[in-house]
C-alpha atoms as a PDB file:
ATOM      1  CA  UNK A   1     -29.696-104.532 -12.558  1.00  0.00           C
ATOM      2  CA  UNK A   2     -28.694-100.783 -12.576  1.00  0.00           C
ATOM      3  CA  UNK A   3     -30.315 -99.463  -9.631  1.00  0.00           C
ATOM      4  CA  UNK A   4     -27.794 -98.451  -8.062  1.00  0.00           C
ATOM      5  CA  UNK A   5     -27.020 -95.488 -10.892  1.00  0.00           C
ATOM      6  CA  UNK A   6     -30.279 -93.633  -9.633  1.00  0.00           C
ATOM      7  CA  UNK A   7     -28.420 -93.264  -5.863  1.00  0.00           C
ATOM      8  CA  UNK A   8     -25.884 -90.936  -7.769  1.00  0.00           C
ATOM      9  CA  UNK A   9     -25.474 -87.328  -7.481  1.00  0.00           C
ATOM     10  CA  UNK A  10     -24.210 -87.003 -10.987  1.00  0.00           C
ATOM     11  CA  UNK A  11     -22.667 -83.435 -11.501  1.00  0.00           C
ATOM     12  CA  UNK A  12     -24.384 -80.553 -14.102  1.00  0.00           C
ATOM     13  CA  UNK A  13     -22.487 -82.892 -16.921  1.00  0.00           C
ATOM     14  CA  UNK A  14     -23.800 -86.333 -15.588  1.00  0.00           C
ATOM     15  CA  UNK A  15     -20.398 -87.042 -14.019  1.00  0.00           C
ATOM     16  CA  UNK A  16     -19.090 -88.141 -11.158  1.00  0.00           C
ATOM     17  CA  UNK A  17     -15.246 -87.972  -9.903  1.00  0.00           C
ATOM     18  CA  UNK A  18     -13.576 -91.578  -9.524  1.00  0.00           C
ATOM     19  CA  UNK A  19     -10.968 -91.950  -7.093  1.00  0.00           C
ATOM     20  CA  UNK A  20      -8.699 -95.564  -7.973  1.00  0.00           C
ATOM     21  CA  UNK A  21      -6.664 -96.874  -5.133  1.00  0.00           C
ATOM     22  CA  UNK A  22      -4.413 -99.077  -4.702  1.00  0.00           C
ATOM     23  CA  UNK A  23      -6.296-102.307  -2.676  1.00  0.00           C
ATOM     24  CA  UNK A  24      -3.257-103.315  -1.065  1.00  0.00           C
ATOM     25  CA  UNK A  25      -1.147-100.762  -0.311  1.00  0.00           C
ATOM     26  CA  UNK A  26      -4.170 -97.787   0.075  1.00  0.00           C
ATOM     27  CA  UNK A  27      -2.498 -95.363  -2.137  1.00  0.00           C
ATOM     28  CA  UNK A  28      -4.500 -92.947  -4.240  1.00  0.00           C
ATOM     29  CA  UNK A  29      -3.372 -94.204  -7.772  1.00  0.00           C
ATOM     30  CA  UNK A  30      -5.360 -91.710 -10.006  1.00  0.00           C
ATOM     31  CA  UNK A  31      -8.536 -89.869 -10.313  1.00  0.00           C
ATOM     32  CA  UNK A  32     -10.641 -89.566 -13.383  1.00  0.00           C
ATOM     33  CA  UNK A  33     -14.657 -89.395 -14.069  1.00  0.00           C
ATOM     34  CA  UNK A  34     -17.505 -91.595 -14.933  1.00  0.00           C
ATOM     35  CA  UNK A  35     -20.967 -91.667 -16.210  1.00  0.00           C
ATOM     36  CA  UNK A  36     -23.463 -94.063 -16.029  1.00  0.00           C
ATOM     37  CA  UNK A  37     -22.555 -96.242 -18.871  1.00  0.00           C
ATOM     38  CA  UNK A  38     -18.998 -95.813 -17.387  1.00  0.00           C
ATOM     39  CA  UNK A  39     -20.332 -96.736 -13.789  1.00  0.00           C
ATOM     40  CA  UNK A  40     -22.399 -99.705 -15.022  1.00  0.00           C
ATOM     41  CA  UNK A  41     -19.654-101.337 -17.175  1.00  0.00           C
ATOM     42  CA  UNK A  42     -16.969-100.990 -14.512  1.00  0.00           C
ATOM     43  CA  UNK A  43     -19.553-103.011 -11.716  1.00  0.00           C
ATOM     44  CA  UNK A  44     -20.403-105.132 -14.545  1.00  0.00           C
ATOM     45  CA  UNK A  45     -16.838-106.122 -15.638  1.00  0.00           C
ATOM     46  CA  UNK A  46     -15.171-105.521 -12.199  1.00  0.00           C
ATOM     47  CA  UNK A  47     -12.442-103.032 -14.838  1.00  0.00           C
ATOM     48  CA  UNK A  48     -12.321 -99.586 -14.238  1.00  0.00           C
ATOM     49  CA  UNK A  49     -14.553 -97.713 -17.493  1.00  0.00           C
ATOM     50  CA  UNK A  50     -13.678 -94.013 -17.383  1.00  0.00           C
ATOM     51  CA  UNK A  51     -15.221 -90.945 -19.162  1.00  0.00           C
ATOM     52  CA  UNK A  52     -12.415 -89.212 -21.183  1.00  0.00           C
ATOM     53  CA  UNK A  53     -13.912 -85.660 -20.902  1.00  0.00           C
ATOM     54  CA  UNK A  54     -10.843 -84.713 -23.597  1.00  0.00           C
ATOM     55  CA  UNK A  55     -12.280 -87.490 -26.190  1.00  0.00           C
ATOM     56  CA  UNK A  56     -15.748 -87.410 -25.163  1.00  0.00           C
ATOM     57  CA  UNK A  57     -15.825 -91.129 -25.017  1.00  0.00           C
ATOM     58  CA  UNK A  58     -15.671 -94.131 -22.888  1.00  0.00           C
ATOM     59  CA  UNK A  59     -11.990 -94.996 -22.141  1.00  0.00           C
ATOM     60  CA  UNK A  60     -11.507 -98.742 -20.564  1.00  0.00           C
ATOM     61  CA  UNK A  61      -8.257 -98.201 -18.302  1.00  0.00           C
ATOM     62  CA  UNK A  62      -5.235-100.056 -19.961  1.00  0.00           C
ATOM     63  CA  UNK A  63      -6.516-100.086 -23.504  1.00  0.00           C
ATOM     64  CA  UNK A  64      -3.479 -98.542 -24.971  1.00  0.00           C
ATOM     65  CA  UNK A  65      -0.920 -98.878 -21.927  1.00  0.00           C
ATOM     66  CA  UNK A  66      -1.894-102.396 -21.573  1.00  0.00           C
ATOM     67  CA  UNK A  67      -2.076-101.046 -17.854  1.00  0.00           C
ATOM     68  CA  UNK A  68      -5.886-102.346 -16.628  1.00  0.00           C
ATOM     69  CA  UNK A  69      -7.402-101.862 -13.520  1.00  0.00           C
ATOM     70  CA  UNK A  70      -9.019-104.797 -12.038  1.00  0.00           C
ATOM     71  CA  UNK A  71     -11.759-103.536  -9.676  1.00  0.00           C
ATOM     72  CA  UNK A  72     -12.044-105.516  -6.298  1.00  0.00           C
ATOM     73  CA  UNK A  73     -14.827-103.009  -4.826  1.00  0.00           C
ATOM     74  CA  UNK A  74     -16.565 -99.697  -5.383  1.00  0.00           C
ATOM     75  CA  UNK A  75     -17.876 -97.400  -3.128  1.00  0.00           C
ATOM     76  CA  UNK A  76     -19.934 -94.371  -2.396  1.00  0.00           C
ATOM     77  CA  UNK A  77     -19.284 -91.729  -0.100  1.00  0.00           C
ATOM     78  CA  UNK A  78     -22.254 -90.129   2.125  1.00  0.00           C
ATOM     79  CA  UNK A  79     -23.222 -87.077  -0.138  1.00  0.00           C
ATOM     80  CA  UNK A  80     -23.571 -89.678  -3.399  1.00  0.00           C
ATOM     81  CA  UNK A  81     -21.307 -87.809  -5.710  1.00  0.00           C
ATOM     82  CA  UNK A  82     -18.067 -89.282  -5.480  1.00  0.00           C
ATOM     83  CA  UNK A  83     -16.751 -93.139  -5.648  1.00  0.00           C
ATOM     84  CA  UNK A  84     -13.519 -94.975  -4.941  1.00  0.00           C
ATOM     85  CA  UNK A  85     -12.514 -97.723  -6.421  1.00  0.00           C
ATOM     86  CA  UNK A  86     -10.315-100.870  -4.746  1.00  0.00           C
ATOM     87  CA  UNK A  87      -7.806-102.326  -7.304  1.00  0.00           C
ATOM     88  CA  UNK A  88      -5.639-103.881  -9.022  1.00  0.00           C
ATOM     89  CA  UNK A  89      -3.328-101.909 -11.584  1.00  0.00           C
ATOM     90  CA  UNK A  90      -1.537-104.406 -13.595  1.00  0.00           C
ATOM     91  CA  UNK A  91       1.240-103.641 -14.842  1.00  0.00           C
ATOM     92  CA  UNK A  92       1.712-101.075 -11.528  1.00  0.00           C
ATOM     93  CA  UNK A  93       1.883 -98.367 -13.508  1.00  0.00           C
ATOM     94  CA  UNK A  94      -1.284 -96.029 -13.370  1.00  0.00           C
ATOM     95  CA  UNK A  95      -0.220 -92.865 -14.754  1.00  0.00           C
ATOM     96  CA  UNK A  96       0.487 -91.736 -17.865  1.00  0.00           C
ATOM     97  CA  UNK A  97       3.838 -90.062 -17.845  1.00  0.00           C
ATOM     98  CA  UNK A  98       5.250 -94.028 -16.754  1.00  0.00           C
ATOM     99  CA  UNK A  99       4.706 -93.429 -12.340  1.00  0.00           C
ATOM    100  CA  UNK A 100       3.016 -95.552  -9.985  1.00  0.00           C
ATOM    101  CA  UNK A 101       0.613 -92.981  -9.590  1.00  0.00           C
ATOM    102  CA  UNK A 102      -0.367 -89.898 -10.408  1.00  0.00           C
ATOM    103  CA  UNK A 103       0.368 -88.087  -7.251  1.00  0.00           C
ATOM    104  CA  UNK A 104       3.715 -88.055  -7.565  1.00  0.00           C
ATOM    105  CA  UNK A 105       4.669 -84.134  -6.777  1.00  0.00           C
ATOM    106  CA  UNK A 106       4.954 -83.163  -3.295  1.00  0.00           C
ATOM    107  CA  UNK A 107       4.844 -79.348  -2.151  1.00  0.00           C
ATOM    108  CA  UNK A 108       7.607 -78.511   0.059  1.00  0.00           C
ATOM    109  CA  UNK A 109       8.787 -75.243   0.643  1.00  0.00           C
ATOM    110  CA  UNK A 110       6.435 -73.511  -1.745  1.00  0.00           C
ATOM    111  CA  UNK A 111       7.557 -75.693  -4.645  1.00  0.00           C
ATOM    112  CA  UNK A 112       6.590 -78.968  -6.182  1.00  0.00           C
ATOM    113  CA  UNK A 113       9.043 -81.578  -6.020  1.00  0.00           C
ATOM    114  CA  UNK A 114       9.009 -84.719  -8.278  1.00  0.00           C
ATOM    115  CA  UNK A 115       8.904 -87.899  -5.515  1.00  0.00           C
ATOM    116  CA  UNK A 116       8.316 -90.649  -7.459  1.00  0.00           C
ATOM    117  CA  UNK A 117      10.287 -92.208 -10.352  1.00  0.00           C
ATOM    118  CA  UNK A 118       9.206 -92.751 -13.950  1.00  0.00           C
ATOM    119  CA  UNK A 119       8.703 -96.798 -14.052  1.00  0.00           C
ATOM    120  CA  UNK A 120       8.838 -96.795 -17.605  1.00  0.00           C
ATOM    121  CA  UNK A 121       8.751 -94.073 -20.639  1.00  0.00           C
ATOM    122  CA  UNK A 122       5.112 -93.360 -21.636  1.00  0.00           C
ATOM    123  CA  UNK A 123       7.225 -93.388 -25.273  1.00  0.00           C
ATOM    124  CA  UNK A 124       7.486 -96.853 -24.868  1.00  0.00           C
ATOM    125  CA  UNK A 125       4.252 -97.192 -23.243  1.00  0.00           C
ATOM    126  CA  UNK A 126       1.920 -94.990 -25.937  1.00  0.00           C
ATOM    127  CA  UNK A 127       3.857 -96.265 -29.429  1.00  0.00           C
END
């Protein structure tokens, strides 16, 4: 049953922003896009399915890092055209340059500063 896809706003490119955050801890891991096959395979396999707009393809999260996201819960905010996503990154590594996250640059006097530590070199991550 894929209902649910028809109460999307889905952007000019049948998109729609995906935020990923952390179930426990409520930290925004990463943000990436979906479309409806993406949308429908994540609820269906409770793992986060993105749309690589780079690679015009489907992209299952932790395919090459080994770094999944196990979805606990999805939801939709008021307007329709954005979703978060509860979950579980195994591995705890969601970004590709080896962080936590993604967010990991904090402006501070004018500047971005680098916060949060590389967990482990996407060299040995992407061999």
């Amino acid at each position: 049953m894929t209902d649910f896809l028809d109460d999307i706003a889905w952007n000019e490119d049948g998109l729609l922003p995906a935020v990923a955050q952390d179930a426990k801890s409520g930290r925004i891991l990463m943000v990436a896009w979906m479309n409806r096959e993406a949308l429908s395979l994540t609820a269906k396999e409770q793992r986060a399915v993105y749309w690589s707009r780079s690679r015009q393809k489907l992209w299952r999260k932790g395919e090459e890092s080994g770094h999944m996201q196990a979805v606990s819960e999805i939801r939709l905010d008021c307007d329709g055209d954005v979703i978060v996503l509860q979950i579980e990154q195994l591995g705890g590594i969601a970004c590709h340059t080896g962080r936590e996250s993604c967010f990991y640059r904090v402006l501070k006097d004018g500047q971005w500063h680098t916060v949060d530590p590389v967990l482990k070199d996407p060299g040995e991550i992407y061999s």
